[in-house]
Protein backbone atom coordinates (compact mmCIF):
# COMPACT_ATOMS: atom_id res chain seq x y z
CA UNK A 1 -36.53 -49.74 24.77
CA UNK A 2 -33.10 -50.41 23.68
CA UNK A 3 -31.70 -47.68 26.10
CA UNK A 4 -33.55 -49.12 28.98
CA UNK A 5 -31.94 -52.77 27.67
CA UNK A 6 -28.82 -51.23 27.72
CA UNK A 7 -28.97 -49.56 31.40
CA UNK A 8 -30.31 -52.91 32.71
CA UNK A 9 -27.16 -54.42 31.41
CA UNK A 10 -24.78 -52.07 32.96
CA UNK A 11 -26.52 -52.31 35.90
CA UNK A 12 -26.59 -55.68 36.43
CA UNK A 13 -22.62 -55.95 35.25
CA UNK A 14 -21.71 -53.14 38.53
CA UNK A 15 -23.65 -55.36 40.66
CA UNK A 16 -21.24 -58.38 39.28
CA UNK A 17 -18.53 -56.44 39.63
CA UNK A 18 -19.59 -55.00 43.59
CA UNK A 19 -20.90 -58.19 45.46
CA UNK A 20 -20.13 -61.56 45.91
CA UNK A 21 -22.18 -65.06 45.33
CA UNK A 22 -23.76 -66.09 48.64
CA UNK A 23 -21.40 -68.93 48.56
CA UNK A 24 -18.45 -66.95 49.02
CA UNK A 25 -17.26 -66.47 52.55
CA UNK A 26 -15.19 -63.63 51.34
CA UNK A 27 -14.39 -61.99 48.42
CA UNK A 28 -10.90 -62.00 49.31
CA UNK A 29 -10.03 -65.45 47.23
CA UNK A 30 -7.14 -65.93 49.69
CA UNK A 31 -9.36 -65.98 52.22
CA UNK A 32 -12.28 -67.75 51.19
CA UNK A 33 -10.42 -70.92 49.63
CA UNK A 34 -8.78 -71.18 53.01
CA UNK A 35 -12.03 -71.05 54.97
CA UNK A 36 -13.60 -73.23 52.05
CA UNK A 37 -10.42 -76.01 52.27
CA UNK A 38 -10.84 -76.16 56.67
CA UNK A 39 -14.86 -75.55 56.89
CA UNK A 40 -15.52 -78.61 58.97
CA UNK A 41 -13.33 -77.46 61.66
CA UNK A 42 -14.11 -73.41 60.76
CA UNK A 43 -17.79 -73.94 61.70
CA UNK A 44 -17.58 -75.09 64.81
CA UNK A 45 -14.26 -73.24 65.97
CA UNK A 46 -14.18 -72.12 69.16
CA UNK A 47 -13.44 -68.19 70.38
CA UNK A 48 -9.72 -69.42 71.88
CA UNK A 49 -9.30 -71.07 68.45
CA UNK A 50 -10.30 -68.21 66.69
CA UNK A 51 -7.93 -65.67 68.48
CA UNK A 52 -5.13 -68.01 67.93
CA UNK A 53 -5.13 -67.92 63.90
CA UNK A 54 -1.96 -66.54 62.92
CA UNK A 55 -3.52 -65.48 59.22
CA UNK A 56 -4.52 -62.46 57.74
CA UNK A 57 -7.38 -60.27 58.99
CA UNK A 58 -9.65 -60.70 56.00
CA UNK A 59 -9.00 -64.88 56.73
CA UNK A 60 -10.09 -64.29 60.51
CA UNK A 61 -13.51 -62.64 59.68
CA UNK A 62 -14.13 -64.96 56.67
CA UNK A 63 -14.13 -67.79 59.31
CA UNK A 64 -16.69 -65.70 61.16
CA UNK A 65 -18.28 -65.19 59.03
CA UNK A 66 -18.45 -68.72 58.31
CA UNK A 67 -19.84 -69.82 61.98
CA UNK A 68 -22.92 -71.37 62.90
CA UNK A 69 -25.45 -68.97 64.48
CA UNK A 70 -25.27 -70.69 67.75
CA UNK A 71 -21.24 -70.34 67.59
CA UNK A 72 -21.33 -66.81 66.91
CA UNK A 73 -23.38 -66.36 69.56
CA UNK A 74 -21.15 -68.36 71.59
CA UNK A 75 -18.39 -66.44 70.40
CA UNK A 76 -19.60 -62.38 71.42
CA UNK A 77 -21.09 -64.15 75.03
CA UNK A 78 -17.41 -65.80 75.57
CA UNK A 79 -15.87 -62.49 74.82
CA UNK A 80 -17.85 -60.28 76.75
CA UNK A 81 -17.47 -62.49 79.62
CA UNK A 82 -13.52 -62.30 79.03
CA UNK A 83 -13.90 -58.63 78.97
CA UNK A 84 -15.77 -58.75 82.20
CA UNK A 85 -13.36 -60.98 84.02
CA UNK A 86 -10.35 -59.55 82.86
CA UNK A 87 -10.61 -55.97 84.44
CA UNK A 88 -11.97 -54.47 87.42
CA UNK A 89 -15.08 -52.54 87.13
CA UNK A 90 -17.36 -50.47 88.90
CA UNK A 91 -20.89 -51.98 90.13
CA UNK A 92 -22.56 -49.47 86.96
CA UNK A 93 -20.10 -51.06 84.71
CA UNK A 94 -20.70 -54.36 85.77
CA UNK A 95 -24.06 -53.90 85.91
CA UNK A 96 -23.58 -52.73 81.79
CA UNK A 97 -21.76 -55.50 80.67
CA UNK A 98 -24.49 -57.97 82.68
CA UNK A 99 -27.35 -56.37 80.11
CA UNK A 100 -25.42 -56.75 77.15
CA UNK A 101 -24.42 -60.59 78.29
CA UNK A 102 -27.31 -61.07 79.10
CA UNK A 103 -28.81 -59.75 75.64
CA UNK A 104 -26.50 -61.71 73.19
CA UNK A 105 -27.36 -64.85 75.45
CA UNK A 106 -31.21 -64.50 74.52
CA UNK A 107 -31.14 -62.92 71.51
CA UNK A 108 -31.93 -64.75 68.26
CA UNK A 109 -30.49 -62.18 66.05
CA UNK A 110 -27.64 -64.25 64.73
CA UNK A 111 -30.11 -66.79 63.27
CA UNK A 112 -31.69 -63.56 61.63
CA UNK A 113 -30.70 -63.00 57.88
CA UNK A 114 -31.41 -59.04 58.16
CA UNK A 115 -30.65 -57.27 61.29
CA UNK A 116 -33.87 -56.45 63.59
CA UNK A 117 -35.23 -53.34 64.59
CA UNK A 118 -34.71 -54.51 68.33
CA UNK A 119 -31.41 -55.32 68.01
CA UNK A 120 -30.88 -51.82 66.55
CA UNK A 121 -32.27 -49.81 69.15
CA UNK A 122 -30.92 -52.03 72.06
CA UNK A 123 -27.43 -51.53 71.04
CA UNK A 124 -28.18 -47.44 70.65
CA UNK A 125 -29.54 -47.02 73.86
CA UNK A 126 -27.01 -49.32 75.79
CA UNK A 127 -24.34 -47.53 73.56
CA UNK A 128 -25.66 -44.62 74.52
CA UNK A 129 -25.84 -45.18 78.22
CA UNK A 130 -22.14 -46.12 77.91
CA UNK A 131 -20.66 -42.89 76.69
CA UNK A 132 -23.21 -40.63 78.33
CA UNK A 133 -23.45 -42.26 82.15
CA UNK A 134 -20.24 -44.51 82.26
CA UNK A 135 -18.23 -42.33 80.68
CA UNK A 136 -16.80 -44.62 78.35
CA UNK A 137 -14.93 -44.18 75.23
CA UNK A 138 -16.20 -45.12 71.00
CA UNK A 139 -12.65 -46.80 71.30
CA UNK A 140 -13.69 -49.16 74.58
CA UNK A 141 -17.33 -49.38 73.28
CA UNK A 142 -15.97 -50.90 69.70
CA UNK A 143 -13.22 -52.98 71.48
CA UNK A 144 -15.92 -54.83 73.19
CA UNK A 145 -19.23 -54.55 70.67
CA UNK A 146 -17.67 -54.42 67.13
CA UNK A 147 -14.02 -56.35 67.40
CA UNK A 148 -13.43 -59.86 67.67
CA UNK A 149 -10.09 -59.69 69.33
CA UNK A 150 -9.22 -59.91 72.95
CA UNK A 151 -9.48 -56.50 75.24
CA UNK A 152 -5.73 -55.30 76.64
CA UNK A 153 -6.95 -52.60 78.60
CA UNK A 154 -9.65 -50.48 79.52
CA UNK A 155 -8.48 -47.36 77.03
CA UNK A 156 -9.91 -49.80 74.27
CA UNK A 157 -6.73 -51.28 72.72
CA UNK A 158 -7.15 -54.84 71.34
CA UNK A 159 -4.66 -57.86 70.56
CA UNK A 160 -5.38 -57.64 66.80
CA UNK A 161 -4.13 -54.27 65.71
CA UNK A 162 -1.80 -51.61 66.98
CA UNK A 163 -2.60 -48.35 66.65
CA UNK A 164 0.25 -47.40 64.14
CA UNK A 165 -1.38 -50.45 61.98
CA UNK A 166 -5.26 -48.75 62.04
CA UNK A 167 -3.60 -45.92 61.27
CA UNK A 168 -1.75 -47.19 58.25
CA UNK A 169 -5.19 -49.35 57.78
CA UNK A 170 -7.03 -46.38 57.56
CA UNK A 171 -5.09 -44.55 54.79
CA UNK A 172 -4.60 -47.38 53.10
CA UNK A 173 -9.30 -47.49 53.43
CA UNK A 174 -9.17 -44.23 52.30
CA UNK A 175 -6.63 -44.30 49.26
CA UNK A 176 -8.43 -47.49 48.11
CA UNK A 177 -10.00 -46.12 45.63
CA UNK A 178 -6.75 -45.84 43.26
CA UNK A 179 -7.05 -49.67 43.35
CA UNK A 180 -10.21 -50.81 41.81
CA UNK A 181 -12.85 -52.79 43.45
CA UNK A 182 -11.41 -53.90 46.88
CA UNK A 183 -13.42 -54.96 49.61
CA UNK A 184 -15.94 -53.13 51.70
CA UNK A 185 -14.51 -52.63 55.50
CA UNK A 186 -17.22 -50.87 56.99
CA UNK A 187 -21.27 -50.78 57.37
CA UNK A 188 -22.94 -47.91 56.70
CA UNK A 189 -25.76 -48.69 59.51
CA UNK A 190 -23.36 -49.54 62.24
CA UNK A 191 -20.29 -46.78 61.24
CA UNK A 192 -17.47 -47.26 63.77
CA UNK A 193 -14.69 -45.85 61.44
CA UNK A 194 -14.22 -42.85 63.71
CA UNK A 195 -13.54 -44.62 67.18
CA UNK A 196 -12.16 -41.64 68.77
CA UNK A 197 -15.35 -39.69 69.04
CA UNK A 198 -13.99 -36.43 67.79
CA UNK A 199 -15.70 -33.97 65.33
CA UNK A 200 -12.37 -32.40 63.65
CA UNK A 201 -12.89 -31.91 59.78
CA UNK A 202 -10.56 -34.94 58.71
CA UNK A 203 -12.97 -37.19 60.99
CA UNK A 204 -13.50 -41.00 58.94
CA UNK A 205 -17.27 -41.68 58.32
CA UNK A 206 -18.49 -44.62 55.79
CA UNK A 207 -19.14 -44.34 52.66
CA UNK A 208 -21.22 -45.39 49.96
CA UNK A 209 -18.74 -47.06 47.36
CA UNK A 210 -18.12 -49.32 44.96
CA UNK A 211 -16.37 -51.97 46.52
CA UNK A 212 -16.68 -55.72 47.25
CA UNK A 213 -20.04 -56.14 49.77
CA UNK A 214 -18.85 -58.88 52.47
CA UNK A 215 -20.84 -60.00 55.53
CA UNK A 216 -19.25 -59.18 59.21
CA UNK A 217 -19.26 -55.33 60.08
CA UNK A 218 -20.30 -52.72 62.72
CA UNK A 219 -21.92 -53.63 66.48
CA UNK A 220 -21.27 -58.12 66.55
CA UNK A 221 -20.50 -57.89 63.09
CA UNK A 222 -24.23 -58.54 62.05
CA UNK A 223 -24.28 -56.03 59.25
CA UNK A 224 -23.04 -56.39 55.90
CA UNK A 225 -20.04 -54.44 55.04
CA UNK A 226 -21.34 -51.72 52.83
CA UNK A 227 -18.46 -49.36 52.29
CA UNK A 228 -15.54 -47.58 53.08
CA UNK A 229 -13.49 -45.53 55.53
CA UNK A 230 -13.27 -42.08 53.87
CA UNK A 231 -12.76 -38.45 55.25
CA UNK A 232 -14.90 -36.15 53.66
CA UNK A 233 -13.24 -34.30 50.68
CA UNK A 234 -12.22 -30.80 51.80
């Protein structure tokens, strides 16, 4: 009895240590107070507002994360409509980026506390029908599915981060665990740590760890953030 009083404490003391109070918008305290101290106008803030922020990128998805549901929504239809108007495409591609518009606009999955089973499978097959018919890259697909910032071309490069910076991003993901509990960058469900596609033996998946569980990852940034970026150990 006392050993199973004892596991229950440990147990509950790693989940302490690994999550953060539903209150929290982030368990980066940086980032939270300063969603926390401008909430009134975070809430309702508007995609242009949103891309202006000149903050951190932890204090970006904390006000995301902070949204109403009918602002996020807002949010993925104004930026899919961007990415539509801002490059040419062919009638298949247009016809692509129609169903997924047309999707987030009826969808009720960001009034949904757990992600739905529909939602899952409609972004597999459309995902699917990207890369296999159009042709299209895991870069472009994530540029326009699973980040927030604005599309600069079709290769999939976004206003937010250059690639020397994911790079440098990534090591620093993968090294993170010399540095205690940070937070968790990736989902587990929804894994778009490798966007290049590529099966080398370095390749990023993520992992199970014990880091800081925040809300905002993988395809809209509906899933909770559930890990980290990590190449397998050789």
């Amino acid at each position: 009895m006392r050993k199973f009083i004892y596991g229950l404490l440990i147990f509950i003391l790693a989940g302490y240590l690994i999550s953060c109070d539903s209150e929290y918008y982030s368990c980066d305290p940086l980032a939270d107070d300063w969603v926390k101290e401008n909430l009134t106008e975070v809430q309702i803030m508007t995609r242009g507002a949103w891309l202006k922020l000149n903050e951190r990128e932890s204090v970006k998805k904390a006000a995301y994360v902070a949204f109403y549901p009918e602002i996020k929504k807002k949010f993925w239809t104004d930026k899919i409509m961007e990415v539509m108007s801002d490059f040419s495409w062919n009638e298949k591609e247009k016809d692509h980026l129609s169903l997924l518009l047309d999707y987030v606009k009826k969808t009720d999955t960001f009034n949904r506390k757990e992600v739905s089973e529909d939602f899952e499978l409609f972004v597999y097959k459309w995902n699917e029908y990207a890369i296999n018919e159009l042709k299209w890259t895991r870069k472009l697909i994530y540029a326009i599915t699973a980040n927030g910032d604005r599309l600069l071309n079709k290769s999939g490069d976004t206003a937010g981060i250059s690639d020397e910076e994911f790079d440098n991003k990534i090591r620093m993901k993968t090294n993170s665990e010399d540095s205690g509990y940070s937070n968790c960058s990736c989902s587990q469900r929804s894994d778009w740590c490798d966007i290049s596609g590529g099966t080398p033996p370095w390749v990023l998946s993520c992992s199970g760890y014990n880091c800081k569980q925040v809300s905002g990852c993988g395809a809209f940034w509906q899933y909770p953030c559930d890990g980290i970026c990590k190449a397998p150990i050789a």
